[in-house]
Structures are given as structure tokens and as C-alpha cells.
C-alpha atoms as a PDB file:
ATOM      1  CA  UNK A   1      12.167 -39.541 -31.977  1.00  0.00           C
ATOM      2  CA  UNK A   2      11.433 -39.098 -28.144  1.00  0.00           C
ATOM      3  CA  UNK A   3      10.208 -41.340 -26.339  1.00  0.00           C
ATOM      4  CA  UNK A   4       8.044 -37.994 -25.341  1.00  0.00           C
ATOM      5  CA  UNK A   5       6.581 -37.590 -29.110  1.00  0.00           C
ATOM      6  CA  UNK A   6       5.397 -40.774 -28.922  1.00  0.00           C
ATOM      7  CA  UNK A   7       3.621 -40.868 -25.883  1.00  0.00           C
ATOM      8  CA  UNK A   8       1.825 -37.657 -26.424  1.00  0.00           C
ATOM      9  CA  UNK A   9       0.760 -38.762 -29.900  1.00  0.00           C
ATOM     10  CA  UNK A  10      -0.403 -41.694 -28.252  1.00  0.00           C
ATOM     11  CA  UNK A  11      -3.109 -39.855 -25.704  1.00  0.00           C
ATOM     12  CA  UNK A  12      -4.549 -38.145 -28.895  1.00  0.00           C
ATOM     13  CA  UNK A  13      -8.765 -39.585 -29.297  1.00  0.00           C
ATOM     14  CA  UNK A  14      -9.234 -42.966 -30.676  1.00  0.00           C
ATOM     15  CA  UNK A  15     -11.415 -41.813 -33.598  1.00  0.00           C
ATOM     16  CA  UNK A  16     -11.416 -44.839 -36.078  1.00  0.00           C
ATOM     17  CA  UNK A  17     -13.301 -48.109 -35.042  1.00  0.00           C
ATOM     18  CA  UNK A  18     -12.446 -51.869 -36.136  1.00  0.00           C
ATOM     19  CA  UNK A  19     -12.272 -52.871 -39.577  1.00  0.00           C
ATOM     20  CA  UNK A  20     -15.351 -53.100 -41.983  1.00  0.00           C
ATOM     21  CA  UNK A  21     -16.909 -54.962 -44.648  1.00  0.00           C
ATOM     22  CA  UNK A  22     -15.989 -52.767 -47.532  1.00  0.00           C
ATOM     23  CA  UNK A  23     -18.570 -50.402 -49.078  1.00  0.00           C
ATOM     24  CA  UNK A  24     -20.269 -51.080 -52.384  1.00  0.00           C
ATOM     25  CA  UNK A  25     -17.722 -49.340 -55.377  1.00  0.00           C
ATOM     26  CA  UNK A  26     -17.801 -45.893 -55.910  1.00  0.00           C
ATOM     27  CA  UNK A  27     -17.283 -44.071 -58.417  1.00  0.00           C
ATOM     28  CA  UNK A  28     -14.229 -42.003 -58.031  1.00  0.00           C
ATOM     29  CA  UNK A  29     -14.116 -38.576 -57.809  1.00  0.00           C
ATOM     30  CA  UNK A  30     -11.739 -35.604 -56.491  1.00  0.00           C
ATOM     31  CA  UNK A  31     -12.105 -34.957 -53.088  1.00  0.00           C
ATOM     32  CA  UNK A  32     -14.106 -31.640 -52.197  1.00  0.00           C
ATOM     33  CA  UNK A  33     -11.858 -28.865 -51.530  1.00  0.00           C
ATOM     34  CA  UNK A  34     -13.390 -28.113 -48.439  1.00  0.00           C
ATOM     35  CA  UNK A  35     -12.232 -31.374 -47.476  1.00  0.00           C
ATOM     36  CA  UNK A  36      -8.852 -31.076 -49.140  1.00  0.00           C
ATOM     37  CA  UNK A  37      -8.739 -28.239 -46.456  1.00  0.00           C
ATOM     38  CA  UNK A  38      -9.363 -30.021 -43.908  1.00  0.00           C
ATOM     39  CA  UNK A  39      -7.819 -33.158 -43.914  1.00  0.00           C
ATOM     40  CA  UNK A  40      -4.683 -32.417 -42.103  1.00  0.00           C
ATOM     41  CA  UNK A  41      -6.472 -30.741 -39.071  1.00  0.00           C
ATOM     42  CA  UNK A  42      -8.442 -33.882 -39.206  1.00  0.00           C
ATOM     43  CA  UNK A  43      -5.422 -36.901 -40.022  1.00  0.00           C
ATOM     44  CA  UNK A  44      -4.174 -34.923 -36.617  1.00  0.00           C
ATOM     45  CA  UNK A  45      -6.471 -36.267 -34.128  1.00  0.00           C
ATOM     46  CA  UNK A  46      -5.927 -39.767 -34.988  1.00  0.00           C
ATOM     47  CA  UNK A  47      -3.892 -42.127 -32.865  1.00  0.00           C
ATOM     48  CA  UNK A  48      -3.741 -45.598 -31.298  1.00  0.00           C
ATOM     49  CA  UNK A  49      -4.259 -46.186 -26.896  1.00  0.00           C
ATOM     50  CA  UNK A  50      -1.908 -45.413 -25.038  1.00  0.00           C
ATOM     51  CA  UNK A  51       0.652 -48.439 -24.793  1.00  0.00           C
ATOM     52  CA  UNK A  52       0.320 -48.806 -28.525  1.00  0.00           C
ATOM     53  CA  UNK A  53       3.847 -47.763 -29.284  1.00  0.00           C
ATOM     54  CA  UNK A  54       7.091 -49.617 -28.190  1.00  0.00           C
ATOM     55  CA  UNK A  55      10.075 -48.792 -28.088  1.00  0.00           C
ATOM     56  CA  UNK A  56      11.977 -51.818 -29.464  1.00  0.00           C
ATOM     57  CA  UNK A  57      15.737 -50.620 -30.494  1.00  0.00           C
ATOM     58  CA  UNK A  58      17.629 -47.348 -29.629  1.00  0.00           C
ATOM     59  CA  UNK A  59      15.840 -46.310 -32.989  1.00  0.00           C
ATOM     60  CA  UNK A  60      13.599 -48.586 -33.676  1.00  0.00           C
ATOM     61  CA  UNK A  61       9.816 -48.531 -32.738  1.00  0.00           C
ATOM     62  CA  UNK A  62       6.761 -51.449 -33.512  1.00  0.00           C
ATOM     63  CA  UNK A  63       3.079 -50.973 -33.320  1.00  0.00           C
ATOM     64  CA  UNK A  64       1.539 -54.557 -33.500  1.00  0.00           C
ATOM     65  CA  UNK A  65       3.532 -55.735 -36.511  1.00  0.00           C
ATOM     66  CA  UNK A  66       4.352 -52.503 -37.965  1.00  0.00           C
ATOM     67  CA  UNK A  67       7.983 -52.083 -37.440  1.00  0.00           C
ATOM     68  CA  UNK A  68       9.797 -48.473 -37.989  1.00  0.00           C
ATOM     69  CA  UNK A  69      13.490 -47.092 -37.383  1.00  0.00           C
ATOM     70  CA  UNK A  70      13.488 -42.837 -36.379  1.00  0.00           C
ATOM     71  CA  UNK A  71      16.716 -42.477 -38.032  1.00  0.00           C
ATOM     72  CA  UNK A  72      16.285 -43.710 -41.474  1.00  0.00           C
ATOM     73  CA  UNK A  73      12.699 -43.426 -41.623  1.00  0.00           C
ATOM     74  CA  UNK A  74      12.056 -46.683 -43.218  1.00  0.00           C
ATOM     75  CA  UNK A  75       9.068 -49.062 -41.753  1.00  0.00           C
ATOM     76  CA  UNK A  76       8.251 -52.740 -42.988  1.00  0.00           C
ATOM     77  CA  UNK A  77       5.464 -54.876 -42.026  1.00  0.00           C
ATOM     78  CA  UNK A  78       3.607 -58.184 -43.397  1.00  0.00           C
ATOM     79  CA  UNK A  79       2.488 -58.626 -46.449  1.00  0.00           C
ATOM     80  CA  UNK A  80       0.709 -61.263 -48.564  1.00  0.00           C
ATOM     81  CA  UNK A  81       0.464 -61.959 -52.432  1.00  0.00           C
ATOM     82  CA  UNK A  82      -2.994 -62.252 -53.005  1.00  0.00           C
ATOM     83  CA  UNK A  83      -3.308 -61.940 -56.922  1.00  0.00           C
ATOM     84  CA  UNK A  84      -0.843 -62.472 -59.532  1.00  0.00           C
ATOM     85  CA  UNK A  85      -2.434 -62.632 -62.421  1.00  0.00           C
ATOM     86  CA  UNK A  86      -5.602 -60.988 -64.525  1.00  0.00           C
ATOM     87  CA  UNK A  87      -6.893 -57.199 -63.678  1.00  0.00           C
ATOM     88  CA  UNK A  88      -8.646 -54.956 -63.689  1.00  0.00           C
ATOM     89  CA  UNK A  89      -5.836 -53.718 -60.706  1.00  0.00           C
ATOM     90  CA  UNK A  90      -7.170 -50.964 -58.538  1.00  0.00           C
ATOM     91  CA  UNK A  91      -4.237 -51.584 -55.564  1.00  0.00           C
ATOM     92  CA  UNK A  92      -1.118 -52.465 -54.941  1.00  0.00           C
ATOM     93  CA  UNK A  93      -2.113 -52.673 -50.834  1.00  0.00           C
ATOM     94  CA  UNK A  94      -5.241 -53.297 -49.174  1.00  0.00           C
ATOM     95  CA  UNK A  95      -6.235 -54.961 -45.613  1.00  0.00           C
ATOM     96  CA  UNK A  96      -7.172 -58.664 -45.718  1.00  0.00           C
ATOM     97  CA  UNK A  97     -11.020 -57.125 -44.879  1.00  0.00           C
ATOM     98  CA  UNK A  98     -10.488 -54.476 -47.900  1.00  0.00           C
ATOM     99  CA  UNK A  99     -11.324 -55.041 -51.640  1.00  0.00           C
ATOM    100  CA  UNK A 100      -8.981 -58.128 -52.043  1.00  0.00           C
ATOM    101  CA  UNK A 101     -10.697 -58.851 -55.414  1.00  0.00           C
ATOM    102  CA  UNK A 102      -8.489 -55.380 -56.868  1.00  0.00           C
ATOM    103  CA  UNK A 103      -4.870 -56.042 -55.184  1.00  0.00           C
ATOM    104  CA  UNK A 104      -1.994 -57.764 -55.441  1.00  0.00           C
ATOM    105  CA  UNK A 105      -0.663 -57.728 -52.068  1.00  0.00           C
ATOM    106  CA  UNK A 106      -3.385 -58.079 -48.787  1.00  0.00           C
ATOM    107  CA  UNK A 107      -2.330 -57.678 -45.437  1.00  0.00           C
ATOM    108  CA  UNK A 108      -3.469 -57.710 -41.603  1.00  0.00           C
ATOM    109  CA  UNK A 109      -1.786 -54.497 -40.271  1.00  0.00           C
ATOM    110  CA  UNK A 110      -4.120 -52.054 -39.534  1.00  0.00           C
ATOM    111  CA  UNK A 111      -4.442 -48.698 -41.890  1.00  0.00           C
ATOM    112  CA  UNK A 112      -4.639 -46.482 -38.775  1.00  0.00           C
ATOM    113  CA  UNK A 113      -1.905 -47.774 -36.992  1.00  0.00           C
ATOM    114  CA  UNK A 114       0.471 -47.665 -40.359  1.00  0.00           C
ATOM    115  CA  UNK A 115      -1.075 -44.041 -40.042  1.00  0.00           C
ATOM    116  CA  UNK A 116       0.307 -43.489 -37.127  1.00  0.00           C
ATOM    117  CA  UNK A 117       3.943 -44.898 -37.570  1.00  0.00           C
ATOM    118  CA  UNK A 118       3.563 -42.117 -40.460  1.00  0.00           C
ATOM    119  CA  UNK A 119       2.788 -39.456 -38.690  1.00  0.00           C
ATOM    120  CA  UNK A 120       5.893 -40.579 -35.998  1.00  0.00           C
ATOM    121  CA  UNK A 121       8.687 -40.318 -38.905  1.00  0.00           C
ATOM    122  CA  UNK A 122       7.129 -36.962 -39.432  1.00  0.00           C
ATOM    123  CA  UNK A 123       5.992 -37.412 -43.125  1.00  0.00           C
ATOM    124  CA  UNK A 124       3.664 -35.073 -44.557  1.00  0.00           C
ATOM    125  CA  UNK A 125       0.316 -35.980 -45.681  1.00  0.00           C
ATOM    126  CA  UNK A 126      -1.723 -33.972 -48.674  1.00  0.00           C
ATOM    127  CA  UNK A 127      -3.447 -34.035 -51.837  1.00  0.00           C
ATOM    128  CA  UNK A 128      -1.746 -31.307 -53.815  1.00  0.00           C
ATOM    129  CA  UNK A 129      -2.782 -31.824 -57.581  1.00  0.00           C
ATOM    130  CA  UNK A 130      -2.910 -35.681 -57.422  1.00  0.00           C
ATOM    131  CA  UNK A 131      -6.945 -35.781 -58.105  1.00  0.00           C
ATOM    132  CA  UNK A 132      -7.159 -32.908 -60.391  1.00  0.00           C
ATOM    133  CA  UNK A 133      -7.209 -35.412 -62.956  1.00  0.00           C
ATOM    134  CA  UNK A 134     -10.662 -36.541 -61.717  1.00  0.00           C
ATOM    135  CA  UNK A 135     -12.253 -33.018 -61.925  1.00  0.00           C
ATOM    136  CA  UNK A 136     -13.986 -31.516 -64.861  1.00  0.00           C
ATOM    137  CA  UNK A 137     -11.830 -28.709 -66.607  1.00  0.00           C
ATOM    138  CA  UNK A 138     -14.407 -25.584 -65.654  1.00  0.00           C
ATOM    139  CA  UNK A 139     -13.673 -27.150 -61.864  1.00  0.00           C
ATOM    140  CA  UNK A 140      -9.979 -27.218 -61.876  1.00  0.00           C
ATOM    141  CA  UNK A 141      -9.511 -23.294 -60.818  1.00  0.00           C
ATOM    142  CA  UNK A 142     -11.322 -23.905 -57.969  1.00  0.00           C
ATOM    143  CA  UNK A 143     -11.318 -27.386 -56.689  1.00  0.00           C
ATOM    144  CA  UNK A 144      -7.988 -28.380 -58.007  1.00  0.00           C
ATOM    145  CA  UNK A 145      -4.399 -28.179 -55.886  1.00  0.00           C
ATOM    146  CA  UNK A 146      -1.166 -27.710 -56.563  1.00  0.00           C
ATOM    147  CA  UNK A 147       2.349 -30.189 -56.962  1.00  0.00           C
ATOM    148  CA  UNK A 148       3.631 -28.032 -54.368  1.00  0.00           C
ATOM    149  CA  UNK A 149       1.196 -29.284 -51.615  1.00  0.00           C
ATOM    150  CA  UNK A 150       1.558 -32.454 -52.505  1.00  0.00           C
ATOM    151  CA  UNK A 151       2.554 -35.105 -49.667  1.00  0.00           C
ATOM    152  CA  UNK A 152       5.627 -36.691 -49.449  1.00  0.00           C
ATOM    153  CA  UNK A 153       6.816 -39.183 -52.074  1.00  0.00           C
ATOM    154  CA  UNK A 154       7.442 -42.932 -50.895  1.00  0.00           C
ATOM    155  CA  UNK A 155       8.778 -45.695 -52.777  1.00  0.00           C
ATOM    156  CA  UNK A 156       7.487 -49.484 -51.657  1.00  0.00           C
ATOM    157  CA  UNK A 157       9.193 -52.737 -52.189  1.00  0.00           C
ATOM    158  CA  UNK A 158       8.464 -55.796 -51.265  1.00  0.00           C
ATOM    159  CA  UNK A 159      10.793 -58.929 -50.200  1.00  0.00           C
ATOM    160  CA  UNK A 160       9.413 -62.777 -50.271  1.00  0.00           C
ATOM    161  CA  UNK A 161      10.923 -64.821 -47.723  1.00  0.00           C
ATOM    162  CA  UNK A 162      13.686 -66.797 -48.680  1.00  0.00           C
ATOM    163  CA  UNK A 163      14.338 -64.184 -51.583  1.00  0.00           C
ATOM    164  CA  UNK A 164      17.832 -62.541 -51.669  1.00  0.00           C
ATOM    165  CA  UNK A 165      16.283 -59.133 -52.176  1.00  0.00           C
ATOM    166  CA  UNK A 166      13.540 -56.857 -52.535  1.00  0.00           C
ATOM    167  CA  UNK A 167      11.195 -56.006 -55.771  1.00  0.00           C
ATOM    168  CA  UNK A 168       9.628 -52.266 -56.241  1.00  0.00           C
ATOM    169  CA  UNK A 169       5.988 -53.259 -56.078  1.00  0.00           C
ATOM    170  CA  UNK A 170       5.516 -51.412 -59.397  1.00  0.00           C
ATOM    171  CA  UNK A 171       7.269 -54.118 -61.106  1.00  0.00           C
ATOM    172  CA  UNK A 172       4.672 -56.334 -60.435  1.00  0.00           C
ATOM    173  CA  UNK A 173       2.089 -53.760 -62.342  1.00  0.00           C
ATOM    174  CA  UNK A 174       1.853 -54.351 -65.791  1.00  0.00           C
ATOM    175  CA  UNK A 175       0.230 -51.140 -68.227  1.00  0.00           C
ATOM    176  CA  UNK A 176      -2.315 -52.260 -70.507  1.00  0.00           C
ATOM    177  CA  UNK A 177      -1.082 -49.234 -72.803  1.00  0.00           C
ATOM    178  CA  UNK A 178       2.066 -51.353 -74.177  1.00  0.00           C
ATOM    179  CA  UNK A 179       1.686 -54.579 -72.292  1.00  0.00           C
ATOM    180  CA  UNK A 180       4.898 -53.606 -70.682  1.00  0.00           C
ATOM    181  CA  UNK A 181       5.858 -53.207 -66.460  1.00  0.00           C
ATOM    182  CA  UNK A 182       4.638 -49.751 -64.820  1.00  0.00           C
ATOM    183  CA  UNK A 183       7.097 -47.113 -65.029  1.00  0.00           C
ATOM    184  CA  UNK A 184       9.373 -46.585 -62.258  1.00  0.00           C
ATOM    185  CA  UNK A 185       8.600 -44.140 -59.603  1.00  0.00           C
ATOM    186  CA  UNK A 186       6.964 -43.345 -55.942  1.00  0.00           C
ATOM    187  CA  UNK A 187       3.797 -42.809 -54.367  1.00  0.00           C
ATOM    188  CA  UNK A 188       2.385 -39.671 -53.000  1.00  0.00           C
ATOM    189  CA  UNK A 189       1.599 -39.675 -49.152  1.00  0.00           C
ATOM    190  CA  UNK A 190      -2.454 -38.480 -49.368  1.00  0.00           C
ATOM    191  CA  UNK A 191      -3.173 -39.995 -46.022  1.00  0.00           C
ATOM    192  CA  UNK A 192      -6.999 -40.499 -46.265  1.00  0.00           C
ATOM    193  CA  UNK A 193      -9.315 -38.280 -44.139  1.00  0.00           C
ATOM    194  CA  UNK A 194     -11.607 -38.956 -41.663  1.00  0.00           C
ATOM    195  CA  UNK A 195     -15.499 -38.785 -42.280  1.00  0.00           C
ATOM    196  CA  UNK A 196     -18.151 -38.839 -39.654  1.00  0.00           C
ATOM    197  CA  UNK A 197     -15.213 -39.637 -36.874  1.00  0.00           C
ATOM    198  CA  UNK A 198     -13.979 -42.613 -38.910  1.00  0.00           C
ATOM    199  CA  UNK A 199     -10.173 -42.818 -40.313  1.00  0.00           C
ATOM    200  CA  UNK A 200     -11.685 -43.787 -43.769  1.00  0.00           C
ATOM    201  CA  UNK A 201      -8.178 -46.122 -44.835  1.00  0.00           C
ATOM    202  CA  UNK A 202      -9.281 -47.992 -42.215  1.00  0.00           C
ATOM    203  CA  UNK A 203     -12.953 -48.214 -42.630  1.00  0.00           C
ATOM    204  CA  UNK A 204     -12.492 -49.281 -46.250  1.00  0.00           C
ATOM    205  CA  UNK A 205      -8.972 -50.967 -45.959  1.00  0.00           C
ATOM    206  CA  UNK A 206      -7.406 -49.364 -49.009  1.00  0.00           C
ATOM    207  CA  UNK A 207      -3.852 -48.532 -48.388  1.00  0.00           C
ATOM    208  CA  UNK A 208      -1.680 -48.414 -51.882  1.00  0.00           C
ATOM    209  CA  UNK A 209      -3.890 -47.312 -54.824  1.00  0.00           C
ATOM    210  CA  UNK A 210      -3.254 -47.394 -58.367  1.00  0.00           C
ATOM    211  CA  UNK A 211      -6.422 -46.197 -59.766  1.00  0.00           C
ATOM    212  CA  UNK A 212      -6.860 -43.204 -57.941  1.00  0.00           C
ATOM    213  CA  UNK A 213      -8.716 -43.242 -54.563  1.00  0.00           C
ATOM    214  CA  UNK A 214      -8.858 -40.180 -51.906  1.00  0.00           C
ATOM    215  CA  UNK A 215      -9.755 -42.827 -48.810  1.00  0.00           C
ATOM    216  CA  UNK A 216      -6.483 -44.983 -49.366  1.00  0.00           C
ATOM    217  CA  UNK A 217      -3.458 -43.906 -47.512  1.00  0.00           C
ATOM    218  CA  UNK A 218      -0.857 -43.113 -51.377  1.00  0.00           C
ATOM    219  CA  UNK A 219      -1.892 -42.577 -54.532  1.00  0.00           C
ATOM    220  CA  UNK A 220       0.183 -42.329 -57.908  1.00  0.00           C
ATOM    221  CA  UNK A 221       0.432 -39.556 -59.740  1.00  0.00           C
ATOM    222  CA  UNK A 222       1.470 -41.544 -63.398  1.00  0.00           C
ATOM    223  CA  UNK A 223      -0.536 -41.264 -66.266  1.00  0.00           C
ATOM    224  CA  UNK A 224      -3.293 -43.356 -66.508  1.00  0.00           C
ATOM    225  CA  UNK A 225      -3.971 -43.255 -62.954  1.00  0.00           C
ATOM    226  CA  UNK A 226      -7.510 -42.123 -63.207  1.00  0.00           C
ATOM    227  CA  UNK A 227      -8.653 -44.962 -65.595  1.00  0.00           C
ATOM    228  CA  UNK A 228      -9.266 -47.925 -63.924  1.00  0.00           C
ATOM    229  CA  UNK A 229      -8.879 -50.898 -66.379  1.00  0.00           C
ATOM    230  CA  UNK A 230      -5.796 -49.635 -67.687  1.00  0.00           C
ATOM    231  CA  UNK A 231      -3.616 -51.886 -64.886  1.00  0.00           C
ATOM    232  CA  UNK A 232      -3.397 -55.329 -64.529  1.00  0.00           C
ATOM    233  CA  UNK A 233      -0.989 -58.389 -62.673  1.00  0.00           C
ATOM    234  CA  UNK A 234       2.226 -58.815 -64.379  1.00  0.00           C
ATOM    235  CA  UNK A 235       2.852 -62.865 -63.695  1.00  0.00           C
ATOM    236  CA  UNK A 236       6.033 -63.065 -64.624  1.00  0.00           C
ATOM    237  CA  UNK A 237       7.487 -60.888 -61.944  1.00  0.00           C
ATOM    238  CA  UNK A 238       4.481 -61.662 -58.901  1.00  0.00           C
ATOM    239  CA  UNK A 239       5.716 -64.877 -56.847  1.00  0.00           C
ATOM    240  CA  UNK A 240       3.151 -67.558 -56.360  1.00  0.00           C
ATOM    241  CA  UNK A 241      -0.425 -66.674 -54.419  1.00  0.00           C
ATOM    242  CA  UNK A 242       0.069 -67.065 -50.721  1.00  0.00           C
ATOM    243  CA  UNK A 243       3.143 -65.794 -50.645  1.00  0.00           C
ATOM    244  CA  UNK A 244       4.502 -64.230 -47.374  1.00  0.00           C
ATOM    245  CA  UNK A 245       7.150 -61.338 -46.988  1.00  0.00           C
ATOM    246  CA  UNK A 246       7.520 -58.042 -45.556  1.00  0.00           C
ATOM    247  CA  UNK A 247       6.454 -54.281 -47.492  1.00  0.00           C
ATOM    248  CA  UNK A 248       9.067 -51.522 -47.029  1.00  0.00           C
ATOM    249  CA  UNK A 249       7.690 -48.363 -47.222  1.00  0.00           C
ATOM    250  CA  UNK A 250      10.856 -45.627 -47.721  1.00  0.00           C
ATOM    251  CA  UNK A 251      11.416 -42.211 -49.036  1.00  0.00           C
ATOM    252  CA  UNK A 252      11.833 -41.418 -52.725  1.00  0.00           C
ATOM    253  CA  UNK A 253      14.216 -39.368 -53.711  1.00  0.00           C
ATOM    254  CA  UNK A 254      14.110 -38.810 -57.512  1.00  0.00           C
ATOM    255  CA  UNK A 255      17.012 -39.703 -59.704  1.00  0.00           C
ATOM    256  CA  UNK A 256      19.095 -36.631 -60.986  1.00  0.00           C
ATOM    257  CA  UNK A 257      18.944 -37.544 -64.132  1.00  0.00           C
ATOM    258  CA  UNK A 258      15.361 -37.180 -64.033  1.00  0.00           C
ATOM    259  CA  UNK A 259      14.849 -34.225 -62.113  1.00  0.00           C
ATOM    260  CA  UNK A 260      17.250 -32.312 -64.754  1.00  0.00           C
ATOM    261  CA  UNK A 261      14.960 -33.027 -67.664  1.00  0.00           C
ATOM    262  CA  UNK A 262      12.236 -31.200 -65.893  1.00  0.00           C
END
């Protein structure tokens, strides 16, 4: 990554304003398709001020306490345990300011600037097929996407400190279908969109869904996604509340054995 790329992403407008009280709940639905459409056009104006981005390794870059590496793509940041037990669980992720009462982990890095660090490690945002779950069947020709333009798949885990080494978050995720862990597996890079000039991830602080949620940054794709009392805290495996350690967010590449069964 040049040190060029970075400072011309860093001119772009400064769409998204501080952090918000988070809305009333919503009821979820699938994003329109016009905005499907236009989300990427949109997700491309957004930056941080100039100065926002350092330069703090011959690879590696930090914006506020957002730390990422150009060559392996991998970027870790604070994170907090915030709930390790009960449900129902709507995210794995959300700002301090976001719906804390949903998520396991809470943290005080900013959506848009994670956003950002994103965009810098050139991963690709989109919706794809991830919400056509959330449309009625007579709307799915026409509103619904495709796997194909789905974004990029990311795998999180997160390391306590003191621990020896780092969980996947969906470990801590236990299915109310069999009262066993959440499968294993990544996230899909959605990257929010922007609505009346605000980056909504920011506006509403949701970062890591698990019940479906166009305005968080990734969304799962498992079954059972799109039903929101289906997840809960797994105890066992979440360390105790108040617990501090640093999120990875990395690349998923798929096992082989599970990519031949498709």
C-alpha cells in the first residue's frame, strides 16, 4: 500500500458525523435494490481527515486504535466482553454507543474508520444474496442478488489478554436449534451504506451481526440468520464481563474439504 493510496483516500469528504444514540429497533428487512445498487458508489466517498492514517511499520498502518498490516491484510483493534451469558444475540460487534444490550463484544473504535482500514486492504464490500432471506418469495426475482456479488468473506477471532491464543468469535455463539456452538465459518463484508450523508455503521454502531442487519459493517450468511431469537451467549467458552483483548479481523479462505462437497 502507498503511502500515495492512503493519502488520496484520505482527502475524500467527511460524510459520517459522531456517534449516536441508537435508533428505536427495526424491523429487519432486505435492503432496496436500488440501494443494493448503490451502495458501493456511495461506501466510496467515505473517509477520515487528512492526517488520519499513519504509517506505523514498513507494512503496517493505525487509524486511532485500529491497527492493519498491507501485506497480510489482517487488522486488530480493542475489544471488550460485554455479555456472556442469556440472548436473544443480535451481534457479535457493536460500538460502546451501539445496541450493547444484543452483543457480546462492545468496543470504542469507530465503524467508519474500521471502514476505512477496509477499504485500504482493498476488500470488497456487497450484498450479493445475503438478505434474500428477508424478502418475500414473489420479490426474490427482482430484489434479490446473487452469491457471486457477494463481499468478501472474513473470519474474526478474538484474544483476551493474558490468553495464549485466540478464539473464533463464533465459538462464543451458541444455536438455540441443538443447544450446541455456531457452526464454523466467516462473515460476509456488506459494508453498510450511507443514508442522508451518514455512514449508517456508524450512526447506529452495529459492526458484526448475527441476526441479519444491512446497516452493520458483516453479516452471516448461516441458516438461521434471519430469525432473531434463535442465538444466544455460550458461557462456557465467553471469558468473564469486562474483559479486555484485541478482535482480528482476517480473510477466510474455506477449507478444501468443504468446498469439494459443494
Amino acid at each position: 500500500m502507498s503511502l500515495r493510496l492512503v493519502a488520496g483516500l484520505a482527502l475524500l469528504v467527511f460524510l459520517a458525523g459522531g456517534m449516536t444514540a441508537p435508533s428505536q429497533e427495526r424491523e429487519r428487512k432486505a435492503p432496496a435494490a436500488e440501494t443494493a445498487a448503490d451502495a458501493d458508489a456511495a461506501r466510496e466517498a467515505i473517509s477520515l481527515p487528512e492526517g488520519s492514517v499513519k504509517k506505523v511499520g514498513e507494512t503496517r498502518y493505525r487509524i486511532g486504535e485500529i491497527e492493519f498490516d498491507a501485506r497480510t491484510r489482517e487488522i486488530r483493534f480493542p475489544a471488550t466482553v460485554n455479555m456472556r451469558e442469556g440472548g436473544p444475540l443480535e451481534y457479535i460487534l457493536v460500538h460502546e454507543r451501539g445496541k450493547v444490550h444484543e452483543s457480546i463484544f462492545t468496543t470504542a473504535v469507530s465503524p467508519l474508520a474500521l471502514q476505512v482500514a477496509m477499504k485500504l486492504l482493498r476488500y470488497q464490500a456487497g450484498y450479493g444474496d445475503v438478505f434474500n432471506r428477508l424478502l418475500r418469495p414473489e420479490m426474490l426475482e427482482k430484489e434479490g442478488g446473487t452469491e457471486a456479488d457477494r463481499g468478501d468473506s472474513l473470519i474474526f477471532h478474538f484474544q483476551a489478554e493474558g490468553a495464549e491464543k485466540a478464539v473464533p468469535v463464533y465459538e462464543f455463539v451458541i444455536d438455540g436449534e441443538n443447544a450446541e456452538a455456531m457452526t464454523p465459518g466467516g462473515w460476509i463484508y456488506t459494508g453498510s451504506v450511507v443514508e442522508d450523508g451518514a455512514f449508517m455503521a456508524e450512526a447506529e454502531g452495529s459492526i458484526i451481526a448475527i441476526y441479519l442487519d444491512h446497516l452493520a459493517l458483516f453479516n452471516m450468511t448461516r441458516e438461521g440468520a434471519d430469525i432473531d431469537e434463535r442465538w444466544g451467549a455460550r458461557s462456557s467458552a465467553i471469558p468473564e464481563i469486562g474483559t479486555k483483548g484485541t478482535l482480528t479481523i482476517q480473510a477466510f479462505v474455506e477449507p478444501k474439504e468443504a468446498t469439494k462437497e459443494k
